[in-house]
PDB file of N, CA and C in Angstrom:
ATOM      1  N   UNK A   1      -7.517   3.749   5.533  1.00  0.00           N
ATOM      2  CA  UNK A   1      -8.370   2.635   5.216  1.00  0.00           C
ATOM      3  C   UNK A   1      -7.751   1.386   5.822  1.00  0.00           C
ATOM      4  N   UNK A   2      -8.503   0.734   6.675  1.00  0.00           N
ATOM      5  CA  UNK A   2      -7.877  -0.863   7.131  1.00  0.00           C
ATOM      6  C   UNK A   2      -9.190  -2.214   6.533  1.00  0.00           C
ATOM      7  N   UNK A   3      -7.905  -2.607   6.045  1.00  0.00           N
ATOM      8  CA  UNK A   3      -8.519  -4.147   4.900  1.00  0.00           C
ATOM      9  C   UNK A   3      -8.630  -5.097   6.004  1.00  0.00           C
ATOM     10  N   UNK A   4      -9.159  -5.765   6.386  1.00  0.00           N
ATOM     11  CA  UNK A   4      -9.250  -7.214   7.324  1.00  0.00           C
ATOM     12  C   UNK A   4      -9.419  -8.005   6.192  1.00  0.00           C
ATOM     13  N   UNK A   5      -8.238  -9.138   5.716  1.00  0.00           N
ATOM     14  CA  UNK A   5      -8.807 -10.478   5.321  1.00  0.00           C
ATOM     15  C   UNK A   5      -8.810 -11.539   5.910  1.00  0.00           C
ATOM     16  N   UNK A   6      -9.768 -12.577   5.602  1.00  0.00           N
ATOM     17  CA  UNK A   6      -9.621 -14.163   6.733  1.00  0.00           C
ATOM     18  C   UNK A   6      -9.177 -14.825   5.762  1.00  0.00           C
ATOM     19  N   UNK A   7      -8.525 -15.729   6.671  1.00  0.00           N
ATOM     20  CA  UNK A   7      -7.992 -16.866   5.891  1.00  0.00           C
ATOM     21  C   UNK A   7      -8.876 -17.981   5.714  1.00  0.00           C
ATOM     22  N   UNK A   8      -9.195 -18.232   4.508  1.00  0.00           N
ATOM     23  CA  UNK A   8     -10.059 -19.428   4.459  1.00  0.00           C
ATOM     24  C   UNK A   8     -10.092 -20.700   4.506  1.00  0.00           C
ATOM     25  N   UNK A   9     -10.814 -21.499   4.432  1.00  0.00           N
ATOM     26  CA  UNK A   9     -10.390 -23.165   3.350  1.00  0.00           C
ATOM     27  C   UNK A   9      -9.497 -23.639   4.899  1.00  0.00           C
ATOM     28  N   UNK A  10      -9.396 -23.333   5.839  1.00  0.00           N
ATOM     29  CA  UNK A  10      -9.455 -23.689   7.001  1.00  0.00           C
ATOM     30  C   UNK A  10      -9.837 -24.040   8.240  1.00  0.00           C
ATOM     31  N   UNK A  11     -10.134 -25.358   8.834  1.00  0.00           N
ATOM     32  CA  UNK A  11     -10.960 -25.602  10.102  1.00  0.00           C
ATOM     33  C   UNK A  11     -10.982 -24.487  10.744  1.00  0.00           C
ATOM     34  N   UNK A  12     -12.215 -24.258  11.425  1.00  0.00           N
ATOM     35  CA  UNK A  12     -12.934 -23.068  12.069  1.00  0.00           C
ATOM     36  C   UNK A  12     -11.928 -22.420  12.926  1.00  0.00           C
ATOM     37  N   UNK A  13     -11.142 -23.528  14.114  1.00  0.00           N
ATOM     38  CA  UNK A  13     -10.484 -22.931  14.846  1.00  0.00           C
ATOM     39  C   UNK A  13      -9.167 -22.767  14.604  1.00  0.00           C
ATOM     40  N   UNK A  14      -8.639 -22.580  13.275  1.00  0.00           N
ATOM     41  CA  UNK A  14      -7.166 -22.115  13.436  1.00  0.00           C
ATOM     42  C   UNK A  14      -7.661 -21.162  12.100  1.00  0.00           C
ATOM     43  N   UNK A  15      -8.879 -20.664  11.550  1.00  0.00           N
ATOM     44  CA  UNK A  15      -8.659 -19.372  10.778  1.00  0.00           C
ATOM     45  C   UNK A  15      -7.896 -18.105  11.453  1.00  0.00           C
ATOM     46  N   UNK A  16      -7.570 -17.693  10.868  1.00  0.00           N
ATOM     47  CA  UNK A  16      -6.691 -16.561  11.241  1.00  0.00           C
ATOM     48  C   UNK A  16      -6.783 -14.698  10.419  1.00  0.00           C
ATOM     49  N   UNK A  17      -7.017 -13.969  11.527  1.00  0.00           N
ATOM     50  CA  UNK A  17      -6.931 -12.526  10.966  1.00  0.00           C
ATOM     51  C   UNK A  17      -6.012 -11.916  10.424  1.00  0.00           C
ATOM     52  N   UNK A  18      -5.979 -11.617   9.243  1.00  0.00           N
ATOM     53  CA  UNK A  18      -4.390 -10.671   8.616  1.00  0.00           C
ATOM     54  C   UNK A  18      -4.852  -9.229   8.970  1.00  0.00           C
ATOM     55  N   UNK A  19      -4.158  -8.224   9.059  1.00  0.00           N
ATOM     56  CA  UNK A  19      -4.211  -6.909   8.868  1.00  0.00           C
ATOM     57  C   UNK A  19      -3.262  -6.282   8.406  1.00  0.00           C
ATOM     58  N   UNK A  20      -3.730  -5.721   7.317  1.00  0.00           N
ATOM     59  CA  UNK A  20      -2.544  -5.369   5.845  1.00  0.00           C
ATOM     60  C   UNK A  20      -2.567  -3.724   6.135  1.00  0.00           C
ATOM     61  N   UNK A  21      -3.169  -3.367   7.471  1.00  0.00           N
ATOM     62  CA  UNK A  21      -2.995  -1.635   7.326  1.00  0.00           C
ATOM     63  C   UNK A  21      -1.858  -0.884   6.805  1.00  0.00           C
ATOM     64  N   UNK A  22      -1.613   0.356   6.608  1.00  0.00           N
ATOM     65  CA  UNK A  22      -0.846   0.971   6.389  1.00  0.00           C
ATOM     66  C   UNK A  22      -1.403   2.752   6.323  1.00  0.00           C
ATOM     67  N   UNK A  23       0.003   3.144   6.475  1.00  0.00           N
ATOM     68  CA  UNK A  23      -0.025   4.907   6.768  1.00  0.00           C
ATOM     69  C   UNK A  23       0.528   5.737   5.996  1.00  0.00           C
ATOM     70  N   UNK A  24       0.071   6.707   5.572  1.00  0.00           N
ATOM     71  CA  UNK A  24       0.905   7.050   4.493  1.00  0.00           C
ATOM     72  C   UNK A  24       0.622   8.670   4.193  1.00  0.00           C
ATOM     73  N   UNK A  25       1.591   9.338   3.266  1.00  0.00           N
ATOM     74  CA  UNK A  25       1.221  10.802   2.841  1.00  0.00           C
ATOM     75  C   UNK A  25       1.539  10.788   1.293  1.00  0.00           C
ATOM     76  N   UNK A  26       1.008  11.836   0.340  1.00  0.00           N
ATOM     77  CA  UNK A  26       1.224  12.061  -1.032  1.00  0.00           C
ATOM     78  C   UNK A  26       1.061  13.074  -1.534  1.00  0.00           C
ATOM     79  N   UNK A  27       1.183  13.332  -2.880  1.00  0.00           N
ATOM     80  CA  UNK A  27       0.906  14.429  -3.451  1.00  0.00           C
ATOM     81  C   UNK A  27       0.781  13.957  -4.565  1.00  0.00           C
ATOM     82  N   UNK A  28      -0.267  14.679  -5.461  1.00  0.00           N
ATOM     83  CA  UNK A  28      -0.287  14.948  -6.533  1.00  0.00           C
ATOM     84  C   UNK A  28       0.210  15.986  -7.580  1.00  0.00           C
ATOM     85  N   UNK A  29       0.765  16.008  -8.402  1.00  0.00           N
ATOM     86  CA  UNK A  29       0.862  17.725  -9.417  1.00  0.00           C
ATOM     87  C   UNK A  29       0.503  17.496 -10.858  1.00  0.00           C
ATOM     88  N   UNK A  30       0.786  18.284 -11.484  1.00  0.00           N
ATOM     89  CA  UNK A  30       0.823  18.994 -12.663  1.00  0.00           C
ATOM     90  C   UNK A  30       2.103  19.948 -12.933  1.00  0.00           C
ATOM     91  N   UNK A  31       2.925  18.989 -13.766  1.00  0.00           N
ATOM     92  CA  UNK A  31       3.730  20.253 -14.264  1.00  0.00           C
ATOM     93  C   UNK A  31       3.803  21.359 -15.151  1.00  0.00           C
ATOM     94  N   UNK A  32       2.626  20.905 -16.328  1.00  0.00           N
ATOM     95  CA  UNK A  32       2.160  21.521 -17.159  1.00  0.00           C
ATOM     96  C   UNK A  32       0.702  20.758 -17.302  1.00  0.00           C
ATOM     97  N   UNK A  33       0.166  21.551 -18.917  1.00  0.00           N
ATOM     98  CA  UNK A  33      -0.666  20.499 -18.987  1.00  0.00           C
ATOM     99  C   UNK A  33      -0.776  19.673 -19.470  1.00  0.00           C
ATOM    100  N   UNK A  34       0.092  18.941 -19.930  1.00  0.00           N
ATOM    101  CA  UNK A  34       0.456  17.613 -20.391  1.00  0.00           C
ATOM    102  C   UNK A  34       1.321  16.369 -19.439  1.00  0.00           C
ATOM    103  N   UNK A  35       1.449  17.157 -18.315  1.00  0.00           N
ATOM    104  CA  UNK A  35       2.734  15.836 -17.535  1.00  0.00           C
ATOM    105  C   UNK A  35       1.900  15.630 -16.396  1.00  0.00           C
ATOM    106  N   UNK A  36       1.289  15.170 -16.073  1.00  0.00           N
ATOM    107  CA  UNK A  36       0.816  14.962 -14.397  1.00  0.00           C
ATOM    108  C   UNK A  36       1.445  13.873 -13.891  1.00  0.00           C
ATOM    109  N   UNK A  37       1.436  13.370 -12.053  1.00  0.00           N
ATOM    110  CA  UNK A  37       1.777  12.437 -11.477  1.00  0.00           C
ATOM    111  C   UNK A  37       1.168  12.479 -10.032  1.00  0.00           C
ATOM    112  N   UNK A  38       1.704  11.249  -9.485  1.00  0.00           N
ATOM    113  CA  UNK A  38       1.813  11.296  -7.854  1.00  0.00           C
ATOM    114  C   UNK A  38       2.947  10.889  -7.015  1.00  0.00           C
ATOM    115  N   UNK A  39       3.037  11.201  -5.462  1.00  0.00           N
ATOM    116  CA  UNK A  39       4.420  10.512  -5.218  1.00  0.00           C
ATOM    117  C   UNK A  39       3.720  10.428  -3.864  1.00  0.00           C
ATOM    118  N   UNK A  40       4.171   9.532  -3.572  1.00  0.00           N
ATOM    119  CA  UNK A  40       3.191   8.872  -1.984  1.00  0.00           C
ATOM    120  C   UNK A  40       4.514   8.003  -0.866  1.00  0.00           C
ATOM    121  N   UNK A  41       4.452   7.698   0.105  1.00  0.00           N
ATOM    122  CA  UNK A  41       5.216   7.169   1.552  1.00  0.00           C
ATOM    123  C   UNK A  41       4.411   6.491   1.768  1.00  0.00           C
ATOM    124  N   UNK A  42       4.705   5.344   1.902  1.00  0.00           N
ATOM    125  CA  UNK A  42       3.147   4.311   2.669  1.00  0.00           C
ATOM    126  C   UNK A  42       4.212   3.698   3.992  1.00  0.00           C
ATOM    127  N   UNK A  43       3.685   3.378   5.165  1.00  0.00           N
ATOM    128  CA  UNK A  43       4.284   2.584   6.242  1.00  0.00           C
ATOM    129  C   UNK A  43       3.636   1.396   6.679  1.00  0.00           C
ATOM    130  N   UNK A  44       4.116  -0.023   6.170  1.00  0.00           N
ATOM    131  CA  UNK A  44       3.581  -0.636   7.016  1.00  0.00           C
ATOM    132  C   UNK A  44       2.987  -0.637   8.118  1.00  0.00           C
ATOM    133  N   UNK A  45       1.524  -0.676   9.286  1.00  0.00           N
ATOM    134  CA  UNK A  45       1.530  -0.558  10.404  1.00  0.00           C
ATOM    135  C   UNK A  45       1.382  -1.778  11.344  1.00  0.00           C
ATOM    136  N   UNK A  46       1.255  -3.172  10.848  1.00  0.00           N
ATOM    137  CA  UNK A  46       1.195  -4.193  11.664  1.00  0.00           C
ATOM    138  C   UNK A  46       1.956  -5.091  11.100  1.00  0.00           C
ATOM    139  N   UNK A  47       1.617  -5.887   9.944  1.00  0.00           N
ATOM    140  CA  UNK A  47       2.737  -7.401   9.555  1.00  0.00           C
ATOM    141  C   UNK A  47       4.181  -6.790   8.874  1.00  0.00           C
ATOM    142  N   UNK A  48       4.612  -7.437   8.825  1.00  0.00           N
ATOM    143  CA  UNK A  48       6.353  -7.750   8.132  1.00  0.00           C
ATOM    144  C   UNK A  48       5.250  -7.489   6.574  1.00  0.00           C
ATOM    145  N   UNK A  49       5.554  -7.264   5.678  1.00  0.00           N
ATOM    146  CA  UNK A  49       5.156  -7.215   4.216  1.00  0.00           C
ATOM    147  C   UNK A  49       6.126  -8.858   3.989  1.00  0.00           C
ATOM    148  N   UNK A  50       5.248  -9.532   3.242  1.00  0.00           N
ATOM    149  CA  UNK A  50       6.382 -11.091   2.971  1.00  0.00           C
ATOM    150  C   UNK A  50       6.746 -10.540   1.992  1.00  0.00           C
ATOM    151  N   UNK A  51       7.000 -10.038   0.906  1.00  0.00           N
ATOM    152  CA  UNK A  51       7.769 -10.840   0.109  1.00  0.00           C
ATOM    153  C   UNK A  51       9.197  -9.831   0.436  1.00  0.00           C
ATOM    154  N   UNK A  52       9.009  -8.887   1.264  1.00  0.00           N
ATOM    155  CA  UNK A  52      10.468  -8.286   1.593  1.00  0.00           C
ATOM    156  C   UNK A  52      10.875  -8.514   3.023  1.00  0.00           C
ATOM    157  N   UNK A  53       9.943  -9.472   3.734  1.00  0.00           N
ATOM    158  CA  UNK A  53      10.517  -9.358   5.358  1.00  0.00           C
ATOM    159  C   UNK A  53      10.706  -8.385   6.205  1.00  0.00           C
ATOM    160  N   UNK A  54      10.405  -7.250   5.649  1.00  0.00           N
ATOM    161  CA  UNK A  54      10.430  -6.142   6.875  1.00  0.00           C
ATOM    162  C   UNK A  54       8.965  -5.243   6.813  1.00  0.00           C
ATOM    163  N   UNK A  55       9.230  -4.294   7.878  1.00  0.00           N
ATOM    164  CA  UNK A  55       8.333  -2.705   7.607  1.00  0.00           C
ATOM    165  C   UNK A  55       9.104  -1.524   7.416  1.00  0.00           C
ATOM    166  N   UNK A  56       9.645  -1.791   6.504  1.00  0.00           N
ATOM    167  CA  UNK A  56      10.396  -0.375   5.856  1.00  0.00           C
ATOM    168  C   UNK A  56       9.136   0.516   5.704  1.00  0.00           C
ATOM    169  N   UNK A  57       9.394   1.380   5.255  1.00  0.00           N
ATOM    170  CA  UNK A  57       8.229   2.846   4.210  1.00  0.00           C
ATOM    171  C   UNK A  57       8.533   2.061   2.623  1.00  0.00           C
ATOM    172  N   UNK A  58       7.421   2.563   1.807  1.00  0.00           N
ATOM    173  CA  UNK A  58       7.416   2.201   0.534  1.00  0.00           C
ATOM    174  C   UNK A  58       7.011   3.093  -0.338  1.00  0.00           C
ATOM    175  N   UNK A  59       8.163   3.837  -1.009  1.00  0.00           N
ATOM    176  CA  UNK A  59       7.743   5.093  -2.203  1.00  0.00           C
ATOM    177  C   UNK A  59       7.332   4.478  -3.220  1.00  0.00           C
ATOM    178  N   UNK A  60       6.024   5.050  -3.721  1.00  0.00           N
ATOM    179  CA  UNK A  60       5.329   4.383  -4.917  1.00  0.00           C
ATOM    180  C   UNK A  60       5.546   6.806  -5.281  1.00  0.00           C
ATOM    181  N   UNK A  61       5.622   6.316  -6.824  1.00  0.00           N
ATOM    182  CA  UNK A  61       5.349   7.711  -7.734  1.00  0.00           C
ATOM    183  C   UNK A  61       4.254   6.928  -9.668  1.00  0.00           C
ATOM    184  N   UNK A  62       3.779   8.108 -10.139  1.00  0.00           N
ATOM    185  CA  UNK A  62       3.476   7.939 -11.146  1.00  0.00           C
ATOM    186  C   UNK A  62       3.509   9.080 -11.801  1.00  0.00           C
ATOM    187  N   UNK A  63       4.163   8.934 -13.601  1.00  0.00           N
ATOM    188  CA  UNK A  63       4.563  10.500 -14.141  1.00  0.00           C
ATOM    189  C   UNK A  63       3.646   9.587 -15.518  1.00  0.00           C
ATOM    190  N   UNK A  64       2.751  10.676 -15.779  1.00  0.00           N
ATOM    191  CA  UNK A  64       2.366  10.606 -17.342  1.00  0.00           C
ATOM    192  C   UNK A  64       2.335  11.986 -17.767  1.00  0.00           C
ATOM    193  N   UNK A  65       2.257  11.569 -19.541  1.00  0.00           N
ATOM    194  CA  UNK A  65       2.466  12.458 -20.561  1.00  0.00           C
ATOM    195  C   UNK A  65       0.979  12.109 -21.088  1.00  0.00           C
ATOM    196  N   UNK A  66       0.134  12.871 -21.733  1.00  0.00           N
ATOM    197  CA  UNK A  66      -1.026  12.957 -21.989  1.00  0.00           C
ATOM    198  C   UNK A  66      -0.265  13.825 -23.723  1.00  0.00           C
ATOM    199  N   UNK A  67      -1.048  13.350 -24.831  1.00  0.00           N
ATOM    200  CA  UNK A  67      -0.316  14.244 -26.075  1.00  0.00           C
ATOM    201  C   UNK A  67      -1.598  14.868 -26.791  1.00  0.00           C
TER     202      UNK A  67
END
């Protein structure tokens, strides 16, 4: 999926295009039936991310318990 946002609230000729793309792989499971999650790799593919200054990869996971 690629997001295009514009920058607004700016004279016509210095708006500017961001592109926040990114690449990525995941998985989902089930360890039983009460624990599920996900665990995902995302890669920056065009800007620096600000608030960390680089394009590292970024592991995002999620574990729930359902009772």
């Amino acid at each position: 999926m690629i997001i295009v946002p514009w920058t607004r609230n700016t004279p016509a000729a210095t708006n500017i295009m961001n592109s926040r793309d990114s690449m990525g792989t995941g998985v989902r499971y089930n360890l039983n039936e009460n624990i599920t999650g996900f665990i995902e790799v995302n890669v920056p593919m065009s800007d620096q991310i600000a608030a960390e200054a680089n394009k590292d990869a970024r592991l995002f996971f999620s574990l729930a318990m359902r009772h």
